[in-house]
C-alpha atoms as a PDB file:
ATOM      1  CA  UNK A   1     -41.457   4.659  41.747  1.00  0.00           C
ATOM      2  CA  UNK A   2     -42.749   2.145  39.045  1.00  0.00           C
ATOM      3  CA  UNK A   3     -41.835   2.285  35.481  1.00  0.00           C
ATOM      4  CA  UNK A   4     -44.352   1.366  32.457  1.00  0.00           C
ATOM      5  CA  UNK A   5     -42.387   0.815  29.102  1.00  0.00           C
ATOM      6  CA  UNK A   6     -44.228   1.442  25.931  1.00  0.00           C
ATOM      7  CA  UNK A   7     -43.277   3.160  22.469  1.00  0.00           C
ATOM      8  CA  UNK A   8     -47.227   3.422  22.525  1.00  0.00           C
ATOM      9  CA  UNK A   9     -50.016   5.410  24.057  1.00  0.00           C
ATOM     10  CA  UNK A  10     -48.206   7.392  26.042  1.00  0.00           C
ATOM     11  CA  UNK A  11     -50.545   9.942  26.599  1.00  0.00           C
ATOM     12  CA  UNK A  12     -53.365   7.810  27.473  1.00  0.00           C
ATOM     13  CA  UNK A  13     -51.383   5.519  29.749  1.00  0.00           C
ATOM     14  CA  UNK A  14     -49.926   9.285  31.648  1.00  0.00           C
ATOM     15  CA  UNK A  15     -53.630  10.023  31.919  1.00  0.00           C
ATOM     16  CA  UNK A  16     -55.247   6.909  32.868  1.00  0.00           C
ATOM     17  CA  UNK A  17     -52.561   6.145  35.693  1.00  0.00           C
ATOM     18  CA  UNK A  18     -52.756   9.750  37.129  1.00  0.00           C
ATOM     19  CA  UNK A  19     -56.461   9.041  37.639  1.00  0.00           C
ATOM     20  CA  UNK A  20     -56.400   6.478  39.848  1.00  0.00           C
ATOM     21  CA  UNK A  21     -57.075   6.479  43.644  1.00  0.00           C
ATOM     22  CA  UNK A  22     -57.714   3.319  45.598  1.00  0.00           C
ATOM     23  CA  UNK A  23     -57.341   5.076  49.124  1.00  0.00           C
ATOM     24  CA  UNK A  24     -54.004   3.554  49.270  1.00  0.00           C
ATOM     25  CA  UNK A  25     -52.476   3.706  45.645  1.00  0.00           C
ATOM     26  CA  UNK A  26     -52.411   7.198  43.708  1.00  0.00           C
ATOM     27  CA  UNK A  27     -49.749   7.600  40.878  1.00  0.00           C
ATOM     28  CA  UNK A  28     -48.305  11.028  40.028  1.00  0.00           C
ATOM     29  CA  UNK A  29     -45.975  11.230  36.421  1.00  0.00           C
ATOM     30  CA  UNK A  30     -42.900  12.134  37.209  1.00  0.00           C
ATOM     31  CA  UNK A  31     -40.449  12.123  34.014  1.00  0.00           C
ATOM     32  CA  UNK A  32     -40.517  10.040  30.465  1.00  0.00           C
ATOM     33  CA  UNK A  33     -37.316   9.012  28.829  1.00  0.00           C
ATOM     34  CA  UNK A  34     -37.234   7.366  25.764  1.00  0.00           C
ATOM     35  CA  UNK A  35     -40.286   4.755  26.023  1.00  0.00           C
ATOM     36  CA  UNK A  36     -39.526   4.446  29.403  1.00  0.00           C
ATOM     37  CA  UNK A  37     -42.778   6.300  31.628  1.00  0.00           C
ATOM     38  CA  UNK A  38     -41.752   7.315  35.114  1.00  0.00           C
ATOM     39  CA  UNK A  39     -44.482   7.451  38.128  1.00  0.00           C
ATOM     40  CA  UNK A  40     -44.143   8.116  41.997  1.00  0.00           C
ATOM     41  CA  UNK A  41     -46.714   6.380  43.752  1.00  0.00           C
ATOM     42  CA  UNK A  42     -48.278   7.113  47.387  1.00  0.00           C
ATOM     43  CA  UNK A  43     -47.686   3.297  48.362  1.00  0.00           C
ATOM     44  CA  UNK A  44     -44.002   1.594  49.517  1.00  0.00           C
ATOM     45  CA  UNK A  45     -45.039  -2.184  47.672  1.00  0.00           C
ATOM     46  CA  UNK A  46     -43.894  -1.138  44.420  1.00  0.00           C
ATOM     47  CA  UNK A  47     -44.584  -4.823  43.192  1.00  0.00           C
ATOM     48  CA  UNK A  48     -48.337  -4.136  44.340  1.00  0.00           C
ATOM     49  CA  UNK A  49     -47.943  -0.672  42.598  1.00  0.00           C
ATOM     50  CA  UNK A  50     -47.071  -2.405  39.344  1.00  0.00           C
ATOM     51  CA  UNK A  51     -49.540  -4.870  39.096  1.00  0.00           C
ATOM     52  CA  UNK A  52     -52.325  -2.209  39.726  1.00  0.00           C
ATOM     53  CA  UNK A  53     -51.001  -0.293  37.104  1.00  0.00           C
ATOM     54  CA  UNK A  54     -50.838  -3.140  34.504  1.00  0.00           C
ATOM     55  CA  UNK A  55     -54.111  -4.120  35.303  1.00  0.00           C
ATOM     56  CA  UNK A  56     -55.647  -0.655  35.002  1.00  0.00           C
ATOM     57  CA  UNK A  57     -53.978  -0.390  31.392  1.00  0.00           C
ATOM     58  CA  UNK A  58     -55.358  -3.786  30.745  1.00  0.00           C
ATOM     59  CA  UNK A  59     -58.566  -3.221  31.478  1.00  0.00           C
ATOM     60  CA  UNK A  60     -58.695  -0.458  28.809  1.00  0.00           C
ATOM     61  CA  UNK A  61     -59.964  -1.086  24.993  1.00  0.00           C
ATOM     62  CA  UNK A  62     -56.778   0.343  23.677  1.00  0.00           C
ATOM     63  CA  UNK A  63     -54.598  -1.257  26.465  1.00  0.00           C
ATOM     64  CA  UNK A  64     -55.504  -5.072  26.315  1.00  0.00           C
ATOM     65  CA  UNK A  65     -53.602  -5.036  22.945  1.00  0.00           C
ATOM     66  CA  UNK A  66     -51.172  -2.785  23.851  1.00  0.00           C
ATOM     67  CA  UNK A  67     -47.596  -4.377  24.324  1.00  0.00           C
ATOM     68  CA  UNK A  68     -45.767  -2.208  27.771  1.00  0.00           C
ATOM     69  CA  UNK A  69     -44.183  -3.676  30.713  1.00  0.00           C
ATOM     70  CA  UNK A  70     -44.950  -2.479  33.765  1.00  0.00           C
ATOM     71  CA  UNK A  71     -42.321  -2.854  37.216  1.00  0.00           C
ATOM     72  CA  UNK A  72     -41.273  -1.384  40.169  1.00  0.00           C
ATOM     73  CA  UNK A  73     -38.347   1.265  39.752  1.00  0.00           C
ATOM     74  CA  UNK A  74     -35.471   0.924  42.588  1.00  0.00           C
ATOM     75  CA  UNK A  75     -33.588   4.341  41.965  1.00  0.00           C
END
Protein backbone atom coordinates (compact mmCIF):
# COMPACT_ATOMS: atom_id res chain seq x y z
CA UNK A 1 0.00 0.00 0.00
CA UNK A 2 1.44 3.56 -0.74
CA UNK A 3 0.10 6.68 0.69
CA UNK A 4 -0.06 10.19 -1.29
CA UNK A 5 -0.69 13.18 1.18
CA UNK A 6 -2.36 16.20 -0.20
CA UNK A 7 -5.15 18.69 1.16
CA UNK A 8 -5.37 19.18 -2.77
CA UNK A 9 -6.72 17.53 -5.86
CA UNK A 10 -7.91 14.73 -4.47
CA UNK A 11 -10.12 13.73 -7.00
CA UNK A 12 -7.81 14.08 -9.80
CA UNK A 13 -4.89 12.43 -8.06
CA UNK A 14 -7.78 9.17 -7.11
CA UNK A 15 -8.38 9.25 -10.85
CA UNK A 16 -5.13 9.68 -12.42
CA UNK A 17 -3.45 6.88 -10.14
CA UNK A 18 -6.35 4.37 -10.75
CA UNK A 19 -5.51 4.72 -14.44
CA UNK A 20 -2.35 3.52 -14.57
CA UNK A 21 -1.06 0.11 -15.80
CA UNK A 22 2.58 -0.55 -16.55
CA UNK A 23 2.13 -4.47 -16.81
CA UNK A 24 3.61 -4.62 -13.45
CA UNK A 25 2.23 -1.55 -11.41
CA UNK A 26 -1.71 -0.94 -11.25
CA UNK A 27 -3.06 1.13 -8.22
CA UNK A 28 -6.57 0.54 -6.85
CA UNK A 29 -7.99 3.45 -4.03
CA UNK A 30 -8.57 1.93 -1.16
CA UNK A 31 -9.65 4.51 1.74
CA UNK A 32 -8.90 8.52 2.32
CA UNK A 33 -8.49 9.87 5.78
CA UNK A 34 -7.99 13.26 6.40
CA UNK A 35 -5.44 14.38 3.49
CA UNK A 36 -4.00 11.23 3.76
CA UNK A 37 -4.99 9.05 0.11
CA UNK A 38 -4.76 5.31 0.55
CA UNK A 39 -3.86 2.90 -2.60
CA UNK A 40 -3.16 -0.97 -2.88
CA UNK A 41 -0.93 -1.61 -5.58
CA UNK A 42 -0.38 -4.98 -7.71
CA UNK A 43 3.53 -4.70 -7.06
CA UNK A 44 5.53 -5.78 -3.50
CA UNK A 45 8.45 -2.63 -4.05
CA UNK A 46 6.36 -0.15 -2.49
CA UNK A 47 9.41 2.34 -2.79
CA UNK A 48 9.16 1.64 -6.70
CA UNK A 49 5.31 2.03 -6.24
CA UNK A 50 5.83 5.49 -4.80
CA UNK A 51 8.06 6.94 -7.07
CA UNK A 52 5.78 5.91 -10.06
CA UNK A 53 3.08 7.49 -8.46
CA UNK A 54 4.87 10.83 -7.76
CA UNK A 55 6.07 10.94 -11.06
CA UNK A 56 2.71 10.30 -12.72
CA UNK A 57 1.23 13.30 -10.54
CA UNK A 58 4.20 15.26 -11.63
CA UNK A 59 3.92 14.90 -14.93
CA UNK A 60 0.42 16.47 -14.81
CA UNK A 61 -0.29 20.42 -15.46
CA UNK A 62 -2.08 20.66 -12.20
CA UNK A 63 0.37 18.26 -10.38
CA UNK A 64 3.91 19.83 -11.04
CA UNK A 65 2.72 22.64 -8.66
CA UNK A 66 0.92 20.66 -6.52
CA UNK A 67 2.57 20.19 -2.97
CA UNK A 68 1.70 15.97 -1.80
CA UNK A 69 4.08 13.48 -0.59
CA UNK A 70 4.00 10.36 -1.87
CA UNK A 71 5.52 6.87 0.23
CA UNK A 72 5.15 3.47 0.75
CA UNK A 73 2.51 2.50 3.55
CA UNK A 74 3.79 -0.48 5.99
CA UNK A 75 0.37 -1.34 7.75
Amino acid sequence: MIEISSPTQQDRIIDLLTAIDTGDVTFTFKEKKGISLYFDTTTDDLEQAAKIAKRAIKAEPWGSILYFRSVPHHQ
